[in-house]
Protein backbone atom coordinates (compact mmCIF):
# COMPACT_ATOMS: atom_id res chain seq x y z
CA UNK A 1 -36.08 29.26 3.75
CA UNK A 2 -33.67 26.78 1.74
CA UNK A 3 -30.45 26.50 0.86
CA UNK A 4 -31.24 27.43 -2.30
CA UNK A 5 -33.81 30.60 -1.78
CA UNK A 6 -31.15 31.83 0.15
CA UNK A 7 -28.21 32.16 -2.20
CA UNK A 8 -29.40 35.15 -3.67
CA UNK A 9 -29.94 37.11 -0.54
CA UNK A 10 -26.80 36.37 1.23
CA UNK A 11 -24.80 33.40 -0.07
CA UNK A 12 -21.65 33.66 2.31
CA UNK A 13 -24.10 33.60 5.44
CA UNK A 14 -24.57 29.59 4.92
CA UNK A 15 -21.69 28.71 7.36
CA UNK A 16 -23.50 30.55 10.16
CA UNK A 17 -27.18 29.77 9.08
CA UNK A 18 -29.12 26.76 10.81
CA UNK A 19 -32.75 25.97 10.51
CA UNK A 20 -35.47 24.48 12.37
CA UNK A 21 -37.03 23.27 9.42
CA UNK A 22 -37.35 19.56 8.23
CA UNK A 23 -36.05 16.55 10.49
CA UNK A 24 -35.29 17.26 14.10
CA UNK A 25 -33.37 15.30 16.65
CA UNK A 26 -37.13 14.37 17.66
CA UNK A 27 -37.76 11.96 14.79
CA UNK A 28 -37.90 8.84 15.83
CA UNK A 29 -38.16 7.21 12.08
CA UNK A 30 -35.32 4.80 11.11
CA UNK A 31 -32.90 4.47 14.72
CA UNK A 32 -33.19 0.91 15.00
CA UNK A 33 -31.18 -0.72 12.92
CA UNK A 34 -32.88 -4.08 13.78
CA UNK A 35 -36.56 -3.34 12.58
CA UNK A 36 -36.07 -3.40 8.89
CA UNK A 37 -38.62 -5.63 8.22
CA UNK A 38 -41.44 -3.98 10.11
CA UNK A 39 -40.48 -0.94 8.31
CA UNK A 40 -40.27 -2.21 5.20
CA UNK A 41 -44.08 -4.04 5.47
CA UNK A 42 -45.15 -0.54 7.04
CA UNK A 43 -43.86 2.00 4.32
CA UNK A 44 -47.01 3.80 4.13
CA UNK A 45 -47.04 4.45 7.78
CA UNK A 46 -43.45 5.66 7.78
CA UNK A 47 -44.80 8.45 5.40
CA UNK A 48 -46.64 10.02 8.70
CA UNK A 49 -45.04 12.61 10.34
CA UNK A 50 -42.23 13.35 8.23
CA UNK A 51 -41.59 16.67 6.84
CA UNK A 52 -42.48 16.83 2.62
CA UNK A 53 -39.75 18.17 0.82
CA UNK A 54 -38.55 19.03 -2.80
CA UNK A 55 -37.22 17.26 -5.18
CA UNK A 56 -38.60 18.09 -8.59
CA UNK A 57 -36.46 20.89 -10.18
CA UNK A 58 -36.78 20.33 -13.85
CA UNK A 59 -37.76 23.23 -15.95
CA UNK A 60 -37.44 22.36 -20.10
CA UNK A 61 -35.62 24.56 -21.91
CA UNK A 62 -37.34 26.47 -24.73
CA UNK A 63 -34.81 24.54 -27.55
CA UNK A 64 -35.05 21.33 -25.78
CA UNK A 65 -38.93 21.51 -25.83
CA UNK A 66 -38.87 22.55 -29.16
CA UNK A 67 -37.45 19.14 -30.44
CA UNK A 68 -39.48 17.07 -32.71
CA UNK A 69 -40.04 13.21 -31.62
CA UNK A 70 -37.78 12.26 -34.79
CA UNK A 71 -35.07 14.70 -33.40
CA UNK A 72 -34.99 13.15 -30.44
CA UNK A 73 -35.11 9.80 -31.36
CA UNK A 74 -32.31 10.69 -33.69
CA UNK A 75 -29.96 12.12 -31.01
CA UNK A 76 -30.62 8.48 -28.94
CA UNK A 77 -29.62 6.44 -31.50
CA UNK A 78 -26.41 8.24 -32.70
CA UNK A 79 -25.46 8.31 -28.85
CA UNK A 80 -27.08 5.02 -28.25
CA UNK A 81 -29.61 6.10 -26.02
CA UNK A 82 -32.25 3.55 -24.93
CA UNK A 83 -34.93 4.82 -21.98
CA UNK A 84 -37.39 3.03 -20.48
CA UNK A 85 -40.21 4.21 -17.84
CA UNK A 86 -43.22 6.37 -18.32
CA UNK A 87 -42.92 10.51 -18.76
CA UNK A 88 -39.46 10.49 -20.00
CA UNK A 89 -38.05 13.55 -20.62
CA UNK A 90 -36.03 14.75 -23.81
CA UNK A 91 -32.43 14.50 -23.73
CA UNK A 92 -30.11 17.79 -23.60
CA UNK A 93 -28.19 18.24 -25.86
CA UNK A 94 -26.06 21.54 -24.56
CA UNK A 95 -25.31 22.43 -21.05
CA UNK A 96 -26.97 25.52 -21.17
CA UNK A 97 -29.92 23.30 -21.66
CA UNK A 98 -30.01 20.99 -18.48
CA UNK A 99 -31.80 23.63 -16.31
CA UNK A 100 -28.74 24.05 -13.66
CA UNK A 101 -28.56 27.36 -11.88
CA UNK A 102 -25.66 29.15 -13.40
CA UNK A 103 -23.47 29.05 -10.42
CA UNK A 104 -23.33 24.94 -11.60
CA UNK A 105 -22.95 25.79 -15.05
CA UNK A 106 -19.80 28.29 -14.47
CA UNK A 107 -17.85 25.11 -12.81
CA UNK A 108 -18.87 22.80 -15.79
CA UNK A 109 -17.34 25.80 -17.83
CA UNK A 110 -13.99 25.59 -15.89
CA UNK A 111 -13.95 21.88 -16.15
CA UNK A 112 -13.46 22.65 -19.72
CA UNK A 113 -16.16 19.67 -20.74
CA UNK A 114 -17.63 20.80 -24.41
CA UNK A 115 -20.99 18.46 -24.37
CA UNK A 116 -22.87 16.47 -22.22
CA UNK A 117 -22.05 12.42 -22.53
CA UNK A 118 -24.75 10.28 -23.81
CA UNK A 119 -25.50 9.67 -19.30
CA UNK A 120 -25.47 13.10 -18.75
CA UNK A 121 -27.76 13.65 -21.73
CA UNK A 122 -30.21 12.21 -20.34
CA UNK A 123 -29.14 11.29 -17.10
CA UNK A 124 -29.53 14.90 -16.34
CA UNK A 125 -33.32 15.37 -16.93
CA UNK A 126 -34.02 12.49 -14.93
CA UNK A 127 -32.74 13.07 -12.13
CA UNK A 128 -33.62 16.97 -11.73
CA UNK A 129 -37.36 15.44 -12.55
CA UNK A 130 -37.03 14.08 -9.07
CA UNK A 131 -38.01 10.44 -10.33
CA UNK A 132 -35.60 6.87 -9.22
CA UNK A 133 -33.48 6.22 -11.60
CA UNK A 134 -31.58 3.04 -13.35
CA UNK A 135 -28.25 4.24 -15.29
CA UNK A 136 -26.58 1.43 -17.09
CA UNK A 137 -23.24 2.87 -18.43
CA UNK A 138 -20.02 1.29 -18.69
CA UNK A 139 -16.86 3.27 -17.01
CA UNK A 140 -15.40 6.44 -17.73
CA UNK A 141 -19.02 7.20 -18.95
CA UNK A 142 -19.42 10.71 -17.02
CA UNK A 143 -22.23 8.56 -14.66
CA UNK A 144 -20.46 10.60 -11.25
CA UNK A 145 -21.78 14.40 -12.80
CA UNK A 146 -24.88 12.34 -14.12
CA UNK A 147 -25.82 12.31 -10.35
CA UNK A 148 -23.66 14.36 -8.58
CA UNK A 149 -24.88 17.94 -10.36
CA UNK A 150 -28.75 17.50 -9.81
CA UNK A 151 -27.48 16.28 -5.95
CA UNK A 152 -26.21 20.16 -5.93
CA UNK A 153 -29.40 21.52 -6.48
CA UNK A 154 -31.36 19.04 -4.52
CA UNK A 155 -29.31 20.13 -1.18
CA UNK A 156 -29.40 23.67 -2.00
CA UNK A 157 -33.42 23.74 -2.65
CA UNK A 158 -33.72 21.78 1.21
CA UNK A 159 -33.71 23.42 4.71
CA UNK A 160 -30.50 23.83 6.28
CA UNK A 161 -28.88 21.61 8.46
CA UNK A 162 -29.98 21.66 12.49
CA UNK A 163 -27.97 20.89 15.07
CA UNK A 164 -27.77 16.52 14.98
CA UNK A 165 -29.13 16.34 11.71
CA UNK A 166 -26.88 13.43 9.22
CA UNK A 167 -26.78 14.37 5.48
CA UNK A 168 -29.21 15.07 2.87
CA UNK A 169 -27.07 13.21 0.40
CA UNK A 170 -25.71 9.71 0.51
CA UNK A 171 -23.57 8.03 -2.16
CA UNK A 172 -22.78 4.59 -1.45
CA UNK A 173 -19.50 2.78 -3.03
CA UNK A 174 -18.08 -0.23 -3.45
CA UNK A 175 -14.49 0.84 -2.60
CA UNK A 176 -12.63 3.32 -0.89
CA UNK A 177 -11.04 4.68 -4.01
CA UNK A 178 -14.27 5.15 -6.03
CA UNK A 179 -15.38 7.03 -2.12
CA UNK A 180 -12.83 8.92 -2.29
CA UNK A 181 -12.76 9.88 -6.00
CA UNK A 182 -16.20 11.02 -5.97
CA UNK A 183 -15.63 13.42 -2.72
CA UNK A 184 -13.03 15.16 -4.94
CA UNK A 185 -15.88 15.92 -7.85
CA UNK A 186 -18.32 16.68 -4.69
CA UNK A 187 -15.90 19.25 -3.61
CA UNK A 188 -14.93 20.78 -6.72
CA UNK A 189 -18.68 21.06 -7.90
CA UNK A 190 -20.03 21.97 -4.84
CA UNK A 191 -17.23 24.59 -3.32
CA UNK A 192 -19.59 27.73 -5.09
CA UNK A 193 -22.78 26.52 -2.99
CA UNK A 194 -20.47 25.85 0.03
CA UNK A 195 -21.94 22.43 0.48
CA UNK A 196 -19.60 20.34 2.97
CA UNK A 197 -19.23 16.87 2.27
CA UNK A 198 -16.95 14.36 3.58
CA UNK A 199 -16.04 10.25 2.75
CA UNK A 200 -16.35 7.85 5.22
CA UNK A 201 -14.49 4.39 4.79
CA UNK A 202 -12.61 1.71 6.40
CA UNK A 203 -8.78 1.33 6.81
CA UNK A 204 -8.11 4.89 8.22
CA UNK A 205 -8.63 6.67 11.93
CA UNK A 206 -12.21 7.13 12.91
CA UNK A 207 -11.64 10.65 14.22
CA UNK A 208 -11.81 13.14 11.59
CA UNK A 209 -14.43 11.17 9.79
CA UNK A 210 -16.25 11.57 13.17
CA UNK A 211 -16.01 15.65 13.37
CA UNK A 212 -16.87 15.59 10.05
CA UNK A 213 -20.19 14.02 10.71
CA UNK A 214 -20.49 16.07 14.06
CA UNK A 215 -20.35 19.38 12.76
CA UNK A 216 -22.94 18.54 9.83
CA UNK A 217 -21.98 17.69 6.09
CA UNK A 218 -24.71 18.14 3.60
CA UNK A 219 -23.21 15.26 1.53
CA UNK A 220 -21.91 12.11 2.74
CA UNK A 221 -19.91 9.44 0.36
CA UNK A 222 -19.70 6.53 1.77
CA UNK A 223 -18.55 2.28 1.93
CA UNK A 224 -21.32 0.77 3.64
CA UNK A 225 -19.24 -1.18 6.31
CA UNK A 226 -17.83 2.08 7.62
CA UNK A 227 -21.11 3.88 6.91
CA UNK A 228 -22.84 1.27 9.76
CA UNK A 229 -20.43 1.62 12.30
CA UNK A 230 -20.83 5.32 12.13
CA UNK A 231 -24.45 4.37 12.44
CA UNK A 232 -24.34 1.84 15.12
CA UNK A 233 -22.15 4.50 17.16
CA UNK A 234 -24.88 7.18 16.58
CA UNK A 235 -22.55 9.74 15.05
CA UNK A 236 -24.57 9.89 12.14
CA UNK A 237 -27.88 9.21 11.11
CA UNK A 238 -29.90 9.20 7.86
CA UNK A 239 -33.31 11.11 8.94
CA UNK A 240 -32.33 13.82 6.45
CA UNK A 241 -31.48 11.52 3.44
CA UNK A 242 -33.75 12.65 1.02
CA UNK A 243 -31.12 11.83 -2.12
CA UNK A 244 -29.71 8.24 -1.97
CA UNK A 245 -27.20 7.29 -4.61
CA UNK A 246 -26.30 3.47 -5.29
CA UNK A 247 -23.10 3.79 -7.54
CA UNK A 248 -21.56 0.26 -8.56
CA UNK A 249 -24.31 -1.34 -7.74
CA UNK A 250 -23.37 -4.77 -9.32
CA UNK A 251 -19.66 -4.44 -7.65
CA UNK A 252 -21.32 -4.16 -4.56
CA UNK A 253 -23.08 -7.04 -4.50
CA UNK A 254 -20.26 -9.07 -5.89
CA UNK A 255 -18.29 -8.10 -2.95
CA UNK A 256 -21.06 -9.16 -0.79
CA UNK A 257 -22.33 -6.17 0.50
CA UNK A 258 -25.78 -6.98 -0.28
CA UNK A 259 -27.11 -7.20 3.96
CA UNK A 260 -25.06 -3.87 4.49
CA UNK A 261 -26.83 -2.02 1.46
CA UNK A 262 -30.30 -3.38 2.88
CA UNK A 263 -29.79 -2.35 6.68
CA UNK A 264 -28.52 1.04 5.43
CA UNK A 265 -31.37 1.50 3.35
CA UNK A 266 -33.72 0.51 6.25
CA UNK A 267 -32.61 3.74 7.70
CA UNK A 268 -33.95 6.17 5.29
CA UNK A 269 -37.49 7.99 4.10
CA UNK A 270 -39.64 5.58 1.49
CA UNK A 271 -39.99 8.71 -0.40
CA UNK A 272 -36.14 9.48 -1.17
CA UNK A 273 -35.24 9.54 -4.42
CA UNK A 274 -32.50 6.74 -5.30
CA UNK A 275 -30.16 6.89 -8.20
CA UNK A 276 -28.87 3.45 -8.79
CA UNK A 277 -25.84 2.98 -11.18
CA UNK A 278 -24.68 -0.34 -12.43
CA UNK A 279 -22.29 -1.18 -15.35
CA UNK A 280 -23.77 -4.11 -16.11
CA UNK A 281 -27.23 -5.59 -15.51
CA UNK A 282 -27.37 -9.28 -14.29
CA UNK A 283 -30.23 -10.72 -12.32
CA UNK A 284 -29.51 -9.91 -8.54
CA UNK A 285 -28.65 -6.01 -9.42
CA UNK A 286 -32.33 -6.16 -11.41
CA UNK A 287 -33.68 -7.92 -7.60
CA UNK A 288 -32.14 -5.64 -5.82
CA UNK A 289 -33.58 -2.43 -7.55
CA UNK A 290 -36.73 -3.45 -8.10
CA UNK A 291 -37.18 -3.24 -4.26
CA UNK A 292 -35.56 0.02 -3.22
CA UNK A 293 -36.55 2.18 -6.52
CA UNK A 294 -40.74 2.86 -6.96
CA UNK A 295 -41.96 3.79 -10.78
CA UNK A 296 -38.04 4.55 -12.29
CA UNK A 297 -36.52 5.48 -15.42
CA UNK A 298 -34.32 3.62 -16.62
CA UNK A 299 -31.53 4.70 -19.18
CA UNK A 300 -29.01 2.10 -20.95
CA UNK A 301 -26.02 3.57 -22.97
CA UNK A 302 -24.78 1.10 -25.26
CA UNK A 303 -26.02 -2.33 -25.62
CA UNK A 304 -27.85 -4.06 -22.21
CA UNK A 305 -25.55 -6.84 -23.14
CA UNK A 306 -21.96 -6.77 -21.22
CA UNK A 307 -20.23 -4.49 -23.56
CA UNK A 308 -16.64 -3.07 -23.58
CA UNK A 309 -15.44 0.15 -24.91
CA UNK A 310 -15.19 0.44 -28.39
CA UNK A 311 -12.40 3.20 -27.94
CA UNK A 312 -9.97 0.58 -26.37
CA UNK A 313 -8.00 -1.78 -28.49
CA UNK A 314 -7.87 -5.17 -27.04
CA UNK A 315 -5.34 -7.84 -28.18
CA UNK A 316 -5.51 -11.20 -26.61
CA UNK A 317 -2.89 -13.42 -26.79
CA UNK A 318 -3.08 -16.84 -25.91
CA UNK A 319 0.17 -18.12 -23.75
CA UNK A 320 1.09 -20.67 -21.65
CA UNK A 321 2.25 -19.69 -17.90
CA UNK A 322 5.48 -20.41 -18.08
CA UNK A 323 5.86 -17.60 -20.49
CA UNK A 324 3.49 -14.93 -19.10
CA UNK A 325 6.30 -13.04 -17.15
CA UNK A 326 8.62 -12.86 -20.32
CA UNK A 327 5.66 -12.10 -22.38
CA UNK A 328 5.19 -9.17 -20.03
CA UNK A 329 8.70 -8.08 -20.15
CA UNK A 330 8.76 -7.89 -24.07
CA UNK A 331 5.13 -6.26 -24.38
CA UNK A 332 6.57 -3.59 -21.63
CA UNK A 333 9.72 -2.94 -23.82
CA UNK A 334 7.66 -2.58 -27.33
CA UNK A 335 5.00 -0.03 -25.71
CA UNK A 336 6.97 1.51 -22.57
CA UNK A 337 7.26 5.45 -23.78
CA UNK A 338 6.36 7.05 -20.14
CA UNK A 339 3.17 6.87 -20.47
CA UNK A 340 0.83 4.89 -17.50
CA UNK A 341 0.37 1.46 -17.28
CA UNK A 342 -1.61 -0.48 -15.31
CA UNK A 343 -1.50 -4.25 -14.95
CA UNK A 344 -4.02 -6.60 -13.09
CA UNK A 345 -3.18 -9.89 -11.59
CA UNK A 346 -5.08 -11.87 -9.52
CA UNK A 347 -3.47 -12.60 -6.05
CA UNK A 348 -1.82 -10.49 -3.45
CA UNK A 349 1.14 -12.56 -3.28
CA UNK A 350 1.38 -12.28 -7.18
CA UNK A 351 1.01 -8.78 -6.94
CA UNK A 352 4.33 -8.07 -4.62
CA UNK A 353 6.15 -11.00 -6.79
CA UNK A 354 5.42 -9.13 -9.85
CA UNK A 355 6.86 -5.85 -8.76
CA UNK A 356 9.57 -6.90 -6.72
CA UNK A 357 10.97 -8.88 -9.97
CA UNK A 358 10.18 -5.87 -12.08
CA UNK A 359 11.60 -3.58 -9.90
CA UNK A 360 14.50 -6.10 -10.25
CA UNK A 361 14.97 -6.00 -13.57
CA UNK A 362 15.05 -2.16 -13.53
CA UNK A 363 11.41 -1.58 -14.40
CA UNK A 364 9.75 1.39 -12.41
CA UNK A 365 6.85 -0.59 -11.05
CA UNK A 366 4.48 0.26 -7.59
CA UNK A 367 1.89 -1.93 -6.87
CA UNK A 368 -1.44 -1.63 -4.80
CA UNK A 369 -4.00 -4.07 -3.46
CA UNK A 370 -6.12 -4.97 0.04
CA UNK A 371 -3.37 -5.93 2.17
CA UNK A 372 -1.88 -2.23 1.86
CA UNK A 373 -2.28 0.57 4.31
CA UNK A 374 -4.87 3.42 2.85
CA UNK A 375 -1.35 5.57 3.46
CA UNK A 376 0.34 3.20 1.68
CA UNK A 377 -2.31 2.87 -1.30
CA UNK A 378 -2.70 6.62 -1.49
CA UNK A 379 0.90 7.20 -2.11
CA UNK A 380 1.19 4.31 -4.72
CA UNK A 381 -1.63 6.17 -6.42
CA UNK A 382 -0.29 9.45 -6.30
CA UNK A 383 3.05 8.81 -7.67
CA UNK A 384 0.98 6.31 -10.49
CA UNK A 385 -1.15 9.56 -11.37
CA UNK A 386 2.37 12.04 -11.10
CA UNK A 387 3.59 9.47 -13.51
CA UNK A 388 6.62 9.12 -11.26
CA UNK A 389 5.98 5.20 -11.24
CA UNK A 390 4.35 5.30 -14.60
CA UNK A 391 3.45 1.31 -13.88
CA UNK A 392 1.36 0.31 -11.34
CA UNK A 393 0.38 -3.61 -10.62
CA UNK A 394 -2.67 -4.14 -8.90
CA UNK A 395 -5.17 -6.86 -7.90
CA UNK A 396 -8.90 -6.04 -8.36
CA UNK A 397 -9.03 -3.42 -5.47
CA UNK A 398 -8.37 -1.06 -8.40
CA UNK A 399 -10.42 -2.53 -11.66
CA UNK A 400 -13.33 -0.26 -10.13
CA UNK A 401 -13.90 3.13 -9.79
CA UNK A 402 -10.51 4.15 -10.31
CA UNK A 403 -9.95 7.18 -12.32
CA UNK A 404 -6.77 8.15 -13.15
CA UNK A 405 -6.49 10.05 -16.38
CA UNK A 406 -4.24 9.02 -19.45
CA UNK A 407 -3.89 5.30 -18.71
CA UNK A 408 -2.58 4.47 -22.36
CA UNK A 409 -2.16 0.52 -21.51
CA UNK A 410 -3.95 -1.65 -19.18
CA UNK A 411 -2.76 -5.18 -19.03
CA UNK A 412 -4.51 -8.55 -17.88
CA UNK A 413 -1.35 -10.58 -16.58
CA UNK A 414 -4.05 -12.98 -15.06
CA UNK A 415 -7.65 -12.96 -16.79
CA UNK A 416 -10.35 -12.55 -14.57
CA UNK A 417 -12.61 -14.37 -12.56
CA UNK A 418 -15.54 -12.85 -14.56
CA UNK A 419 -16.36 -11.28 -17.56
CA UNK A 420 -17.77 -8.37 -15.96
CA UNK A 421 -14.37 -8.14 -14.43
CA UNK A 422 -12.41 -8.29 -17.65
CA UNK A 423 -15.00 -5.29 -18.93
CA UNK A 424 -13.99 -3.43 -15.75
CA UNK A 425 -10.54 -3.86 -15.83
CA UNK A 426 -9.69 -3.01 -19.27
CA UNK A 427 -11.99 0.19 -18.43
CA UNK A 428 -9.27 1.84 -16.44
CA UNK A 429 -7.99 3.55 -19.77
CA UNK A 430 -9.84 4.86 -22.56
CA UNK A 431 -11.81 7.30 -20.42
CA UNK A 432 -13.72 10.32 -21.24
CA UNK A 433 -14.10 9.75 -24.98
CA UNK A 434 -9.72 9.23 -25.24
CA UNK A 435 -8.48 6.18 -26.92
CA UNK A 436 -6.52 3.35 -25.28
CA UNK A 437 -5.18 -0.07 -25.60
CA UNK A 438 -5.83 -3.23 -23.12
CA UNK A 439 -3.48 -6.59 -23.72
CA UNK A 440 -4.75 -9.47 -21.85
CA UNK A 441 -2.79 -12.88 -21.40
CA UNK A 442 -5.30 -16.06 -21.93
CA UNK A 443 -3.75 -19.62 -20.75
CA UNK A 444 -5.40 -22.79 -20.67
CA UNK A 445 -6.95 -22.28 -17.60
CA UNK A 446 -9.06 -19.74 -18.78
CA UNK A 447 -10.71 -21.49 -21.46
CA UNK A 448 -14.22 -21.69 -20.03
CA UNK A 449 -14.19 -18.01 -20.93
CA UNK A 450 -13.40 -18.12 -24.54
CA UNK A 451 -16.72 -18.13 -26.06
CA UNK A 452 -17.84 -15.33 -24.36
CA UNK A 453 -15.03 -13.01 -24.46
CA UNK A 454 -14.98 -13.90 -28.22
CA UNK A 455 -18.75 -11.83 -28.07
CA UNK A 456 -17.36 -9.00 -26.72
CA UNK A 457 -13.93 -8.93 -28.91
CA UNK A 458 -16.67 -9.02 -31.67
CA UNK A 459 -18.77 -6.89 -30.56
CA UNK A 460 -16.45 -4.63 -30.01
CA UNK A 461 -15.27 -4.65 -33.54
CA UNK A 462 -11.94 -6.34 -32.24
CA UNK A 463 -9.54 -9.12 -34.40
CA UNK A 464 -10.18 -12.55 -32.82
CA UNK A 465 -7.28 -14.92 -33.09
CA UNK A 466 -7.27 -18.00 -34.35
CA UNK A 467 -5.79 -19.89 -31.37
CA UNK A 468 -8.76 -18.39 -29.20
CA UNK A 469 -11.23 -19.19 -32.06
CA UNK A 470 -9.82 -22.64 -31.47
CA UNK A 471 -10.11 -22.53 -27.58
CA UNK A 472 -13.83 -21.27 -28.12
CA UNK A 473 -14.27 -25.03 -30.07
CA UNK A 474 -12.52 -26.87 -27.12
CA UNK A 475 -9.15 -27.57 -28.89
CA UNK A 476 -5.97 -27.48 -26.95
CA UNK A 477 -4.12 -24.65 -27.58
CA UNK A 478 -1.30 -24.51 -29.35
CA UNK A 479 0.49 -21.69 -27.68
CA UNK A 480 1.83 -19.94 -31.09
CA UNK A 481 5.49 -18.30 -30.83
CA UNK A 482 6.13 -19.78 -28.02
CA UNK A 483 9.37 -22.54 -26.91
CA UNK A 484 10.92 -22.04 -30.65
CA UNK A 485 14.73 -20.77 -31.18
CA UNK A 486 13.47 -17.25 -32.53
CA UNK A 487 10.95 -16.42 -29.37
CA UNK A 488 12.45 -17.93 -26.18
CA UNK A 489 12.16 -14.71 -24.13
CA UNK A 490 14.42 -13.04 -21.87
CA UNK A 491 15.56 -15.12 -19.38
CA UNK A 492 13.38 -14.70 -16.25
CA UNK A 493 14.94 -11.20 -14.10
CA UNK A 494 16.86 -10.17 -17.06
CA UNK A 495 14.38 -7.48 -18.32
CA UNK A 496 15.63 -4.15 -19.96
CA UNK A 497 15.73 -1.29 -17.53
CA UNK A 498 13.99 1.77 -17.65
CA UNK A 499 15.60 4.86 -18.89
């Protein structure tokens, strides 16, 4: 019997209710985490022995089937839909179309969401299909219930847990933040099917992430360097994985996490389904899935192109860095109301400067980035999300995966090292269909970046300015406003304090 059969007999018995059913602690497949390549040349052979299971849970709605092909294709375009893959099914366009059980759709009801984003659309189809799946969606897009919901069902339609058995689910994320934000949707979405989860990452005490695993979590979110010591120490394993979600794919590779991802993956059933989720699309994230997913969709909201939000208003302003901190100073007194504000540099050491001199000047500024404590980091974000410290400074650590609601302004004190970055950063506000505004300070130094920033201003449907038109040509720029009597700035420390 499974999790799922069983909710309508006796739902509160799940706590007490084990199984023999599905992987025991007499598999062998997947403990060594040093045979990856046999396994990987033997994949048919791994198939033998190991217990089918469910995955496909999709049942079309009467109104959904009743579409026409120029209805649907109607609904993609307006929500820039583009699909790719064989079978695909129809988007939803209501909740009570996706074909969740209702004890699913009563939490999306209490969320208070009104209609599926474009992801979820068609995202959510997908995925309860039981097919791999490609999302490309930039931030904020609604990509964590695009996988997390059809995750739901897929535990609760599998055998319990036995005694030793890892998780059925496994997320795998770039950072601890993004881990640790999408535990919090886990739990609220999955507290009425009393599915346990927990997050395992670096920078905090082994121990409860240890009893966690012990007494059995259906769901496990994870970073993948914490994830393989947990492996390595056998209080885990991933016999059970039967649901294997790759979120920030292309941030985990640019963090170099590509040999982690691989041995991790080593460890799990060829016939899993993976979810892999990607804001952009460049060549090694393309490598990489073509060789863990087998016959995917693939769904692109937006343009494939790197593409930023079109609810965020982004000025650039070219400036030299002599002026950047009085720039700063001014831009916080014209738009400083109370409301959150986040601003990216790009060092450490800038980071604490920053603050401390804000601080300084009477500015209420925390700031956050790798050489923190997770105690530390946590209570910088919580008092940035209380809007107690409504600005918050922070190096890249945070341009990913963190979601804190009713950012109004993000600001780019340093550009980027990337344009992916830049697309990532400036995603921090404008979330969940609200509007926001992103300033970003271009100097010389960044000039190699002006032509293709000026694609996505433009794209966008941004102003360009000239000086950065001018940059884009290779001319020197001019830095306008900048060293004359009527713009001189405040004198370095000598901002206006907060009141």
């Amino acid at each position: 019997m499974s999790r799922y059969d069983s909710r309508a007999v006796d739902p509160d018995s799940y706590r007490d209710r084990r199984s023999d059913v599905g992987f025991g602690s007499s598999q062998s497949y997947g403990r060594s985490l040093d045979s990856s390549s046999k396994r990987e040349k033997n994949a048919a052979s791994d198939l033998d022995g190991l217990t089918p299971f469910e995955k496909n849970f999709y049942v079309e709605s009467p109104s959904v089937a009743s579409m026409t092909d120029e209805e649907v294709e109607a609904y993609r375009q307006r929500r820039e839909i583009t699909i790719e893959g064989r079978d695909v099914p129809r988007p939803v366009r209501e909740f009570r179309d996706s074909g969740f059980p209702d004890y699913v759709l009563q939490e999306i009801v209490k969320a208070g969401f009104v209609e599926p984003t474009p992801i979820q659309a068609q995202g959510w189809p997908m995925a309860l299909k039981g097919r791999d799946l490609i999302g490309i969606a930039e931030t904020g897009s609604g990509k964590t219930l695009a996988y997390l919901l059809p995750a739901i069902v897929h535990v609760n339609a599998q055998p319990f847990l036995a005694p030793g058995d890892g998780p059925i689910v496994l997320v795998l994320a770039p950072t601890r933040e993004l881990a640790v934000q999408i535990q919090q949707e886990a739990s609220k979405f999955g507290s009425s099917s009393k599915i346990k989860n927990t997050c395992i990452y670096g920078g905090v005490p082994k121990g409860p992430q240890i009893r966690d695993l012990q007494k059995g979590v259906e769901i496990v979110i994870a970073t993948p360097g914490r994830l393989i010591d947990m492996l390595e120490s056998h209080h885990t394993n991933l016999r059970r994985v039967t649901y294997l979600v790759l979120d920030e794919a292309d941030r985990m590779l640019d963090m170099g996490f590509d040999p982690q991802i691989r041995k991790i993956v080593s460890q799990i059933r060829p016939d899993r389904q993976t979810l892999y989720w990607s804001a952009t699309w460049p060549k090694e994230v393309e490598q990489l899935a073509r060789q863990f997913l087998y016959d995917p969709y693939k769904v692109v909201i937006g343009s494939k192109d790197l593409t930023a939000n079109r609810a965020i208003r982004q000025h650039v302003e070219v400036v030299s860095e002599n002026h950047k901190y009085n720039k700063l100073v001014k831009l916080l007194e014209d738009i400083m109301d109370g409301s959150r504000i986040l601003i990216f540099v790009d060092t450490k050491k800038g980071c604490d400067q920053i603050t401390r001199q804000l601080r300084t000047d009477g500015w209420p500024a925390l700031s956050i980035h790798g050489d923190k404590s997770q105690a530390e980091r946590d209570w910088v974000l919580s008092e940035f999300k209380a809007g107690k410290s409504p600005i918050m400074i922070a190096t890249d650590v945070a341009a990913r995966g963190l979601d804190v609601k009713d950012v109004k302004y993000v600001v780019n004190y340093d550009f980027p090292g990337s344009l992916e970055d830049y697309v990532h950063r400036i995603g921090r506000t404008g979330r969940a269909g609200a509007k926001g505004t992103a300033y970003t300070f271009f100097t010389a130094a960044n000039g190699r970046f002006a032509k293709d920033l000026i694609k996505i201003l433009e794209e966008a449907g941004q102003k360009v300015s000239a000086e950065l038109t001018k940059m884009a040509r290779g001319a020197p720029p001019a830095f306008p406003g900048l060293g004359g009597a009527g713009d001189r700035g405040r004198a370095f420390g000598a901002g206006r304090p907060y009141s």
